[in-house]
N, C-alpha and C. Protein backbone atom coordinates (compact mmCIF):
# COMPACT_ATOMS: atom_id res chain seq x y z
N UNK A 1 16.24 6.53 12.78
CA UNK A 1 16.85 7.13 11.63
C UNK A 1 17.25 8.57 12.01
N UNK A 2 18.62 9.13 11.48
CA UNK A 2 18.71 10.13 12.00
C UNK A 2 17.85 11.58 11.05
N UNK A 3 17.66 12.80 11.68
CA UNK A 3 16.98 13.46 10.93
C UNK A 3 17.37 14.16 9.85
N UNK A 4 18.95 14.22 9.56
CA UNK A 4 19.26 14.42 8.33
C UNK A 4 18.80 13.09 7.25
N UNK A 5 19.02 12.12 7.66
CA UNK A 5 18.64 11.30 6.86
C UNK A 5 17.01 11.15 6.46
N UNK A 6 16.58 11.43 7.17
CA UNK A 6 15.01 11.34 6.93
C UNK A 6 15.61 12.89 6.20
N UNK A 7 15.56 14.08 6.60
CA UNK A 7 15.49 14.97 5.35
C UNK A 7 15.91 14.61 3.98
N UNK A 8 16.90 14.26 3.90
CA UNK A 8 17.81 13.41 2.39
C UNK A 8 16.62 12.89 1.64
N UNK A 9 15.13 12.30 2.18
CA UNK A 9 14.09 12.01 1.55
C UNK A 9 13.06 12.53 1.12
N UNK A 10 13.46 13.99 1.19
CA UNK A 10 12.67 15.39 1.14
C UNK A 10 12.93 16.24 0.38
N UNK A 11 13.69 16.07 -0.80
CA UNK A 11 14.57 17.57 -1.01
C UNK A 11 14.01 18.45 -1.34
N UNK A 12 12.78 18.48 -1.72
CA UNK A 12 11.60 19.57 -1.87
C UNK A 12 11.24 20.69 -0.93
N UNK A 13 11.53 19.63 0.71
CA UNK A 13 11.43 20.15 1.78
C UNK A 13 12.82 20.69 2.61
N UNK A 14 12.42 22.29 3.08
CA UNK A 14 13.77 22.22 3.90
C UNK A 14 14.14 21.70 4.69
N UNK A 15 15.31 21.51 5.47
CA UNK A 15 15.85 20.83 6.45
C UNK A 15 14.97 21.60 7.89
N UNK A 16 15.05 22.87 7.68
CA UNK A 16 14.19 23.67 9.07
C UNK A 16 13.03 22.47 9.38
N UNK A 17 12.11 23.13 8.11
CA UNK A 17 10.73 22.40 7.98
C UNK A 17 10.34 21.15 8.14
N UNK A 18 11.26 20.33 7.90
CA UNK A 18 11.61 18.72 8.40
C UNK A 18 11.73 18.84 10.07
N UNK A 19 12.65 19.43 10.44
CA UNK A 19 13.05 19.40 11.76
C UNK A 19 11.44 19.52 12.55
N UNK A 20 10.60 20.64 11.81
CA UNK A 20 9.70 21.19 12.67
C UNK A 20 8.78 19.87 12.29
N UNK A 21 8.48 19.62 11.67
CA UNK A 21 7.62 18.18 11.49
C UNK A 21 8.14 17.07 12.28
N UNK A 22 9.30 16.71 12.70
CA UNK A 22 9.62 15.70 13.40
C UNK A 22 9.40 16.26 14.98
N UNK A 23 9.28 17.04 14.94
CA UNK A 23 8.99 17.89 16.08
C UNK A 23 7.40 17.87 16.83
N UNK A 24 6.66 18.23 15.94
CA UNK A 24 5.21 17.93 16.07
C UNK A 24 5.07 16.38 16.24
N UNK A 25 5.62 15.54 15.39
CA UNK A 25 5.25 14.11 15.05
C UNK A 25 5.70 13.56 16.73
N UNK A 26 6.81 14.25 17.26
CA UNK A 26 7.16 14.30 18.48
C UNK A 26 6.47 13.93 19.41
N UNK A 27 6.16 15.31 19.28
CA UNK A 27 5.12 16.24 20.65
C UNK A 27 3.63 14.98 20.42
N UNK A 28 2.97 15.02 19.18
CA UNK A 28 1.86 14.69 19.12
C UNK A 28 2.18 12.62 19.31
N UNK A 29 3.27 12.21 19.86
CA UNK A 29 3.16 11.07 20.13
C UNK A 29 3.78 9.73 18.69
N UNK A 30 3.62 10.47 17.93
CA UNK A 30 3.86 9.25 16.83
C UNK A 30 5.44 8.84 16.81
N UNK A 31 6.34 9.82 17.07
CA UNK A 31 7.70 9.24 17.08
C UNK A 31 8.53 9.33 17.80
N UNK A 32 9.18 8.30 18.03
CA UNK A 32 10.06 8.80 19.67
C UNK A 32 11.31 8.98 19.24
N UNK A 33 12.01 10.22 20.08
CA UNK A 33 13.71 10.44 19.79
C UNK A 33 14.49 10.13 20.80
N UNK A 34 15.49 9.95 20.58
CA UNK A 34 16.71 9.48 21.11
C UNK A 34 17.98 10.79 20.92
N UNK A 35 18.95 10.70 21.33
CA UNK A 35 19.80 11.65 21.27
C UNK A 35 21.47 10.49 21.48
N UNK A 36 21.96 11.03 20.30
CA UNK A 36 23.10 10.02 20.25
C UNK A 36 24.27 11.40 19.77
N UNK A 37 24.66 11.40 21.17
CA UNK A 37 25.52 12.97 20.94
C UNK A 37 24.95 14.05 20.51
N UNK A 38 24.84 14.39 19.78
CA UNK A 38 24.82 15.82 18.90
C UNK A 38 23.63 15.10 17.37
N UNK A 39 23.51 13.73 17.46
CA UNK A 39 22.64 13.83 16.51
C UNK A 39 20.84 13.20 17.77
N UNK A 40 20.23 13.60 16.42
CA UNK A 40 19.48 12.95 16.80
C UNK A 40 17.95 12.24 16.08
N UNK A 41 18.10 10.69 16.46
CA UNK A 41 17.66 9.94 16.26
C UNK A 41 15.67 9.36 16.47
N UNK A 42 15.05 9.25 15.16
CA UNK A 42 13.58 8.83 15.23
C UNK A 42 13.27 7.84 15.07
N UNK A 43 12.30 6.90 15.69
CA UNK A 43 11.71 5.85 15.17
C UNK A 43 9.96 6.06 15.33
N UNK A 44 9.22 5.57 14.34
CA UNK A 44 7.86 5.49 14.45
C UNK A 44 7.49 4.62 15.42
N UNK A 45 6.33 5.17 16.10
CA UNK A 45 5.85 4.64 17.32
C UNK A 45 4.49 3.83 16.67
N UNK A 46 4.76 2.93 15.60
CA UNK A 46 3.75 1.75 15.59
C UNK A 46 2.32 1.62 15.90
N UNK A 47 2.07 2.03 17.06
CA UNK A 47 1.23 1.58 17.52
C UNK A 47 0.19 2.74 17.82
N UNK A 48 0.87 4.12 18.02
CA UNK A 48 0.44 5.19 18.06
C UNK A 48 0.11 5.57 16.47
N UNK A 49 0.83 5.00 15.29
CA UNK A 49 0.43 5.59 14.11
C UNK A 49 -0.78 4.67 13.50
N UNK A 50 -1.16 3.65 14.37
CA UNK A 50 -2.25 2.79 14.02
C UNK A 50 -3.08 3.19 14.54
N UNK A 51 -3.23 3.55 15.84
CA UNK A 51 -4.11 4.48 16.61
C UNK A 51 -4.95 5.19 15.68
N UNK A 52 -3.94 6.15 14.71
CA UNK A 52 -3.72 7.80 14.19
C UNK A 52 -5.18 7.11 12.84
N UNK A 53 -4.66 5.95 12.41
CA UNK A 53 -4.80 5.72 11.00
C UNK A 53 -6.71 5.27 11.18
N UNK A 54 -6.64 4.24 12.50
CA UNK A 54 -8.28 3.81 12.51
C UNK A 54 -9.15 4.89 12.55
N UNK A 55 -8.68 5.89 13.66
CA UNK A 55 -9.46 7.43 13.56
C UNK A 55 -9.46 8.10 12.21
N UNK A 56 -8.74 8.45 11.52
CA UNK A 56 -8.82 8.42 10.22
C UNK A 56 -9.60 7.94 9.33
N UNK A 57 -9.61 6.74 9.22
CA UNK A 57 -10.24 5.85 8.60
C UNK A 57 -11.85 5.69 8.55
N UNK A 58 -12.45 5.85 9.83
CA UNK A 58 -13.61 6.41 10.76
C UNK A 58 -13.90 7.57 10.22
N UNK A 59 -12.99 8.49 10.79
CA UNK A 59 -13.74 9.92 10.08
C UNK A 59 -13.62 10.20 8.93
N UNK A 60 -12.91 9.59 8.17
CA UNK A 60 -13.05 9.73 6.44
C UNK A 60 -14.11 9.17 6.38
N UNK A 61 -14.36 8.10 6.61
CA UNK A 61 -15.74 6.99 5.99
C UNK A 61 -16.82 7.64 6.44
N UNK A 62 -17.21 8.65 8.10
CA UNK A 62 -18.33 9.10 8.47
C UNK A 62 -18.38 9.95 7.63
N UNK A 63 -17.71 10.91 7.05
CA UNK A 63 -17.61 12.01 6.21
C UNK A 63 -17.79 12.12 4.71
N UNK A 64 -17.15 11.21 4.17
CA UNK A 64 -17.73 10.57 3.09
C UNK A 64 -19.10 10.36 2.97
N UNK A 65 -19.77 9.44 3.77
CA UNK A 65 -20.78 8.81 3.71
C UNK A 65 -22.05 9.85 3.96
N UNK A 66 -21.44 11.22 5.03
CA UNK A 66 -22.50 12.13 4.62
C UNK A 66 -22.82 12.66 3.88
N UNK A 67 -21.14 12.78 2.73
CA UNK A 67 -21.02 13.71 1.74
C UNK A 67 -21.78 12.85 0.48
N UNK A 68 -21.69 11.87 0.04
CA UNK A 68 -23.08 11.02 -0.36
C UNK A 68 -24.04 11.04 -0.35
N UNK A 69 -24.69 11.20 1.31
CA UNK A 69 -26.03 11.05 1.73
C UNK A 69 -26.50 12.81 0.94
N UNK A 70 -25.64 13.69 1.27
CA UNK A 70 -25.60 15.36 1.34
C UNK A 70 -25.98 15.25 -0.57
N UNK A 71 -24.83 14.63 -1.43
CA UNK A 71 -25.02 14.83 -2.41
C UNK A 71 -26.10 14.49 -3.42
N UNK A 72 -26.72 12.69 -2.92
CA UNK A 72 -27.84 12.49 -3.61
C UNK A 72 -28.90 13.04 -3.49
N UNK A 73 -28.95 13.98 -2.43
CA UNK A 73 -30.53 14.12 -1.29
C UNK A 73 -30.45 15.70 -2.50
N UNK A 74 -29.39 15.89 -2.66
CA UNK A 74 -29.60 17.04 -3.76
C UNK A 74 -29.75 17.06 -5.10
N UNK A 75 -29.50 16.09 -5.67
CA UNK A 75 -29.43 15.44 -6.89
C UNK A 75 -30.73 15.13 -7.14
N UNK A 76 -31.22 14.39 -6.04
CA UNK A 76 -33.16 14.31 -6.33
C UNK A 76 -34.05 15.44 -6.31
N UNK A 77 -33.06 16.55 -5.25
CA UNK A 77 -34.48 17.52 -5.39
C UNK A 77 -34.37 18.46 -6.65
N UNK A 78 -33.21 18.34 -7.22
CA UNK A 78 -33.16 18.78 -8.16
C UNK A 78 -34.16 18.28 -9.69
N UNK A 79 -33.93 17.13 -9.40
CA UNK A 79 -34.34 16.01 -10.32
C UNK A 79 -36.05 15.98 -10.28
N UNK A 80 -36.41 16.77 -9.17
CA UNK A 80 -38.41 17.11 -8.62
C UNK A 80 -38.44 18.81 -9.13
């Protein structure tokens, strides 16, 4: 998709600020570009954003689950 067009789905966001996000998303592996003249072109790298999502998923749930463990363990001593 080209990156005006992915901006067109942003209008909240500037076009700079888009650019610089496709940029990172870049660098950090999730999307690969192409260059078709003067524009240029993204697609999501699949497999790298599944990667992105299980780690995620992991450290939300470890984090969560302390923030639970953290919250009841206070809730009782309160409760003594």
């Amino acid at each position: 998709m080209p990156a005006g067009e992915i901006a067109d789905r942003f209008r909240e966001v500037s076009r700079p600020a888009i650019s610089q996000h496709l940029r990172v998303l870049r660098d950090a592996g999730l999307l690969s570009e192409r260059r078709d003249g003067t524009r240029r072109l993204y697609r999501a790298r699949r497999d790298r954003i599944q990667q992105l999502r299980a780690y995620l998923d992991g450290f939300w749930s470890d984090r969560l689950g302390a923030l639970k463990t953290a919250a009841e363990r206070e809730a009782r001593r309160k409760r003594s």
